[in-house]
N, C-alpha and C. Protein backbone atom coordinates (compact mmCIF):
# COMPACT_ATOMS: atom_id res chain seq x y z
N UNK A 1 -40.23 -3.48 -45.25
CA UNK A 1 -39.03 -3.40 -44.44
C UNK A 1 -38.63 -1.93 -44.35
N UNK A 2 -38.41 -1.60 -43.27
CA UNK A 2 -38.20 0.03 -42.88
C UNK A 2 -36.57 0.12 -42.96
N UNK A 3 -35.26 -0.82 -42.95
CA UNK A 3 -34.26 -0.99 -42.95
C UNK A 3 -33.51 -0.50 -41.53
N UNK A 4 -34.33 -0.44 -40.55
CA UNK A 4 -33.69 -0.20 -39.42
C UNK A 4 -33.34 -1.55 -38.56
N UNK A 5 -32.52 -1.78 -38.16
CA UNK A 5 -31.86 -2.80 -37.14
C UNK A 5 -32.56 -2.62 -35.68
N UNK A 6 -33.06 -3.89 -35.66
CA UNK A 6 -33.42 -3.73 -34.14
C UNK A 6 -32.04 -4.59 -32.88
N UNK A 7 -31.90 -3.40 -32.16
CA UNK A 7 -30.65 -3.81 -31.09
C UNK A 7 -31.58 -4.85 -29.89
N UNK A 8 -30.72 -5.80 -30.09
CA UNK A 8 -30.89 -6.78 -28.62
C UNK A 8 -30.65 -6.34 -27.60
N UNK A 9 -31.64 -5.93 -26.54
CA UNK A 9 -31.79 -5.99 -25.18
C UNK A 9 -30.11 -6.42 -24.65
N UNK A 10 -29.79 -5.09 -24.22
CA UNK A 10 -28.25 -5.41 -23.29
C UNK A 10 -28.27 -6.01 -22.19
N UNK A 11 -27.44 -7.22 -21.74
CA UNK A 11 -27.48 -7.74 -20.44
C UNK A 11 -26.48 -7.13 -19.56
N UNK A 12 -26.60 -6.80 -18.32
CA UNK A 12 -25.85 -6.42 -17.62
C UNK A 12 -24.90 -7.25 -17.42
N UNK A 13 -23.59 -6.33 -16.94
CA UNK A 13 -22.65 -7.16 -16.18
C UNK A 13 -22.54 -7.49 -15.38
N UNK A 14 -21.81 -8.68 -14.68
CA UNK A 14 -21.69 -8.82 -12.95
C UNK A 14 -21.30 -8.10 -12.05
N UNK A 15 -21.56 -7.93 -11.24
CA UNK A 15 -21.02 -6.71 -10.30
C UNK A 15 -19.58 -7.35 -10.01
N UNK A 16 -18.60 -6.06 -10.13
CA UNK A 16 -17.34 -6.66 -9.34
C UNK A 16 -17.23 -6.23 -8.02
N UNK A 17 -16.27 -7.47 -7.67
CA UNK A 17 -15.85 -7.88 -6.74
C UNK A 17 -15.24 -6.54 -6.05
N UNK A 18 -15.33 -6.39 -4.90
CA UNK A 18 -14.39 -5.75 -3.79
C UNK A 18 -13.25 -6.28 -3.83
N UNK A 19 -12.22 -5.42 -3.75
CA UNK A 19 -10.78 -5.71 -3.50
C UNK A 19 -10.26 -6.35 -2.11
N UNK A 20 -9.65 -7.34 -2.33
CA UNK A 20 -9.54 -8.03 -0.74
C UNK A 20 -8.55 -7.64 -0.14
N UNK A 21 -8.64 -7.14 0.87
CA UNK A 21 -7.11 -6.47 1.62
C UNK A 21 -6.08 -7.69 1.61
N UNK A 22 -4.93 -6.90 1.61
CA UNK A 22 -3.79 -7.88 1.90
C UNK A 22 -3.08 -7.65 3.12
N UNK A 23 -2.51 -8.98 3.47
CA UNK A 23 -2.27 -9.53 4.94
C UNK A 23 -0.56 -8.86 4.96
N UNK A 24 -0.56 -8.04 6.01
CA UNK A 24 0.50 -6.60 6.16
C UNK A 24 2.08 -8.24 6.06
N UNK A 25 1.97 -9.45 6.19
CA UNK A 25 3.22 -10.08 6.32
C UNK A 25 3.79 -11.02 4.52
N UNK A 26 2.46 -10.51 3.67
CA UNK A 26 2.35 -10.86 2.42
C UNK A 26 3.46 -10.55 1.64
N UNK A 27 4.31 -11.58 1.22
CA UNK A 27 5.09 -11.71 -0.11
C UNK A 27 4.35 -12.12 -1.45
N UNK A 28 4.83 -11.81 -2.15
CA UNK A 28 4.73 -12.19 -3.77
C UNK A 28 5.80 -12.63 -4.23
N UNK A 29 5.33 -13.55 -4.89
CA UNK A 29 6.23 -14.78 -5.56
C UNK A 29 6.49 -14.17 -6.82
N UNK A 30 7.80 -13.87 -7.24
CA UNK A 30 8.16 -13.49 -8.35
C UNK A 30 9.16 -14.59 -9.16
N UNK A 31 8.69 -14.60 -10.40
CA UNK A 31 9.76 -15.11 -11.15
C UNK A 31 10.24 -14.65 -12.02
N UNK A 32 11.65 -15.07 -12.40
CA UNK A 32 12.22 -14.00 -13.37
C UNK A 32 13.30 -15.34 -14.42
N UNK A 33 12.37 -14.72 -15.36
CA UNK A 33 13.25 -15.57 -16.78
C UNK A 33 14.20 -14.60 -17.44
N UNK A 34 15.60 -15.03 -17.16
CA UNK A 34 16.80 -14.31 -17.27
C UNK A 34 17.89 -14.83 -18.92
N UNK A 35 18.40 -14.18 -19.25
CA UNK A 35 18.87 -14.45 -20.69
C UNK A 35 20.22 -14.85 -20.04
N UNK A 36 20.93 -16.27 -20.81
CA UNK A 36 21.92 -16.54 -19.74
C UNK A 36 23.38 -15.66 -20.12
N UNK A 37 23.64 -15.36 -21.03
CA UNK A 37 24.60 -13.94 -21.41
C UNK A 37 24.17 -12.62 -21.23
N UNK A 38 23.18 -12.28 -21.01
CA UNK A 38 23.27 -10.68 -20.31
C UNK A 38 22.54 -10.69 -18.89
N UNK A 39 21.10 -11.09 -18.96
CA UNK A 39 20.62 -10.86 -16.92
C UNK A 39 21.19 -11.72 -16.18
N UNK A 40 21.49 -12.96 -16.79
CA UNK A 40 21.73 -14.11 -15.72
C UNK A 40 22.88 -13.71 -14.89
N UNK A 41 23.93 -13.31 -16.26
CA UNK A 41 25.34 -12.92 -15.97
C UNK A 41 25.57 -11.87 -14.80
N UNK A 42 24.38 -11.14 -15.03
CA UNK A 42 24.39 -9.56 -13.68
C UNK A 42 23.60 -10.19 -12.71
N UNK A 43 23.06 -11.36 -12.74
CA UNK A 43 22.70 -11.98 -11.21
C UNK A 43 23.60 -12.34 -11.07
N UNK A 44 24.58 -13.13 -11.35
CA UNK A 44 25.61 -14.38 -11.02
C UNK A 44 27.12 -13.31 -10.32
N UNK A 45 26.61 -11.84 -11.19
CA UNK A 45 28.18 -11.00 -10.60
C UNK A 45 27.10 -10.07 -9.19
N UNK A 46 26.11 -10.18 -9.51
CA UNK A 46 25.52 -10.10 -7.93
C UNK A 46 26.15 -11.01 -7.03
N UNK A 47 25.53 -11.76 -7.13
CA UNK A 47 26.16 -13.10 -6.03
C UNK A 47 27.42 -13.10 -5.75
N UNK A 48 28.47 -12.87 -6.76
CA UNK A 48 29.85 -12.75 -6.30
C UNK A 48 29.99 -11.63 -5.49
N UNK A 49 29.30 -10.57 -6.08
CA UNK A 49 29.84 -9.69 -4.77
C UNK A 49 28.98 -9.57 -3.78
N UNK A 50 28.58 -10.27 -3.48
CA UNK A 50 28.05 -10.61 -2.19
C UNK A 50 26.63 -9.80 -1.87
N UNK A 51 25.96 -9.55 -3.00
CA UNK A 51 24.63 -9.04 -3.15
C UNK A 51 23.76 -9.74 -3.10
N UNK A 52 22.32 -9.08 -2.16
CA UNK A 52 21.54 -9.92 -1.77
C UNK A 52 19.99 -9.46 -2.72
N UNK A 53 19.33 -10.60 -3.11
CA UNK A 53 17.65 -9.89 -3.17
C UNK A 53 16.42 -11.16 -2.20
N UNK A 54 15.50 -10.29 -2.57
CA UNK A 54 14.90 -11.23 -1.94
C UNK A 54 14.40 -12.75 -2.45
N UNK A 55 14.10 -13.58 -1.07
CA UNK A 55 14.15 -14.74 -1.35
C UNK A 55 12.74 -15.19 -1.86
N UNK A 56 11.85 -14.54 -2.34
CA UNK A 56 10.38 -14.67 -2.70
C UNK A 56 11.05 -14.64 -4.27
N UNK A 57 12.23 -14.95 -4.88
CA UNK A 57 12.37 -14.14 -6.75
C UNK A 57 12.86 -15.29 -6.88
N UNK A 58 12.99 -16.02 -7.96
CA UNK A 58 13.07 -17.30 -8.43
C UNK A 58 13.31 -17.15 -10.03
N UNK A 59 14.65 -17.39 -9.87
CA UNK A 59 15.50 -16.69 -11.75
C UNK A 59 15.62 -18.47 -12.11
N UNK A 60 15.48 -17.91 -13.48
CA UNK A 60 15.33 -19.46 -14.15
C UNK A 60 16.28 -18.89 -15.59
N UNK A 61 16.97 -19.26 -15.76
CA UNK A 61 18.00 -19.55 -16.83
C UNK A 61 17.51 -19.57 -17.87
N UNK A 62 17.53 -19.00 -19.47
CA UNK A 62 17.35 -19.31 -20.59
C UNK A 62 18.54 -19.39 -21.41
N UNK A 63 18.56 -20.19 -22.52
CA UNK A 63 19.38 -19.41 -23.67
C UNK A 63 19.64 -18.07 -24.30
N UNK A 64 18.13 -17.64 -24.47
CA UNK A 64 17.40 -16.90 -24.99
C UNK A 64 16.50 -16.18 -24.29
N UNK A 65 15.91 -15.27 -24.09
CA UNK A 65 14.43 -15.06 -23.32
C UNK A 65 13.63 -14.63 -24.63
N UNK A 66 14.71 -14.48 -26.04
CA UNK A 66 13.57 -13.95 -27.18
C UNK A 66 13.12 -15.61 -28.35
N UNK A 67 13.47 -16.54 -27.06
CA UNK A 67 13.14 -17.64 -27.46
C UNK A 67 11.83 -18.31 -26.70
N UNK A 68 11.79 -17.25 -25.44
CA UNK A 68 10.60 -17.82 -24.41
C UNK A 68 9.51 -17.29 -25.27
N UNK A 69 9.06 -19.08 -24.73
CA UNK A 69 7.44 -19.41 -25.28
C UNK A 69 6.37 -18.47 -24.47
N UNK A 70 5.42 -18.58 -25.09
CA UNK A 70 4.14 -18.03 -23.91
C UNK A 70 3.49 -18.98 -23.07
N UNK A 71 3.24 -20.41 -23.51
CA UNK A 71 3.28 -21.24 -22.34
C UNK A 71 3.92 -21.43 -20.84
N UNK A 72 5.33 -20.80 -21.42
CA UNK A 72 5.78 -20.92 -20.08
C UNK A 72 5.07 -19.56 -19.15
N UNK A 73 5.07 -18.68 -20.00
CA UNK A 73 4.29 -17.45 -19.07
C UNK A 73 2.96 -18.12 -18.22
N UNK A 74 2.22 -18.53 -18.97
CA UNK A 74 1.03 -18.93 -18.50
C UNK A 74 0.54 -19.88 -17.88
N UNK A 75 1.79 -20.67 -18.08
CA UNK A 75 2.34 -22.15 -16.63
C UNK A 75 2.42 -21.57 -15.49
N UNK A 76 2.99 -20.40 -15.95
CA UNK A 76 3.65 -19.96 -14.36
C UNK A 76 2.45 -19.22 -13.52
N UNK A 77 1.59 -18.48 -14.11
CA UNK A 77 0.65 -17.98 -13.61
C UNK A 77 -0.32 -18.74 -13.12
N UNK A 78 -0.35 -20.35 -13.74
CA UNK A 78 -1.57 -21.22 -13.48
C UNK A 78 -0.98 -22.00 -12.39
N UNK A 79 0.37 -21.96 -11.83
CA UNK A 79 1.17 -22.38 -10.84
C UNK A 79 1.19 -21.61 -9.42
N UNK A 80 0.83 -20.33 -9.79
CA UNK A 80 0.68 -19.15 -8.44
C UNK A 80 2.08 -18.26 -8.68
N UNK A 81 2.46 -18.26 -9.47
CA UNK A 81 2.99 -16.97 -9.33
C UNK A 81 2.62 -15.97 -9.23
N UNK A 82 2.77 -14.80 -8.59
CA UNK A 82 2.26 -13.50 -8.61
C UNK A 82 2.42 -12.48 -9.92
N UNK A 83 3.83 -12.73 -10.17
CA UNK A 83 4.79 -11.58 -11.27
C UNK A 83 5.70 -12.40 -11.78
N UNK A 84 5.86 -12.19 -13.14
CA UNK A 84 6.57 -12.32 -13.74
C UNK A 84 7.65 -11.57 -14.17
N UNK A 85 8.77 -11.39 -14.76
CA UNK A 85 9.86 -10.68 -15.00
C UNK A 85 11.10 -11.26 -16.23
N UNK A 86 10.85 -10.83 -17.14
CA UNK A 86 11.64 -11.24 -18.45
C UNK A 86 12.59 -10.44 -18.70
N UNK A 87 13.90 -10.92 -18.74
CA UNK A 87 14.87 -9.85 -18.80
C UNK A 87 16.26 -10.72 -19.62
N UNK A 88 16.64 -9.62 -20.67
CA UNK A 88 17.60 -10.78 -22.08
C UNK A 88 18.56 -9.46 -21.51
């Protein structure tokens, strides 16, 4: 035994993919998990004063956001969300 290691033959990787253009009228679906005493509260005094965002953002209420699971992250992504947004 000479104590040298013989290395296995590297397999290549797949070639990637080309980037697919996006269609100039394209939204992204955002969601945003909001803490209901501090972000929710600065959406909700948005809304009172008559502040607008866009309608592609989809705020979802927590108790907590340092209580959000990672399931829910990864629900949401296996659902089509684009982005996510966590904010306590």
């Amino acid at each position: 035994m000479t104590g040298q290691a013989h290395a296995a033959p590297r397999e290549e990787a797949p070639p990637i993919e080309a980037p697919r253009e996006i269609p100039p009228d394209w939204e992204p679906s955002i969601l945003a998990f909001a803490c209901h005493y501090c972000a929710f509260a600065a959406a909700d005094l948005a809304g009172v004063m008559r502040l607008s965002y866009a309608p592609n953002v989809k705020i979802i209420r927590l108790p907590c956001t340092g209580k959000l699971d990672h399931s829910y992250v990864l629900r949401a992504f296996e659902r089509g969300v684009d982005g996510l947004f966590v904010a306590g």
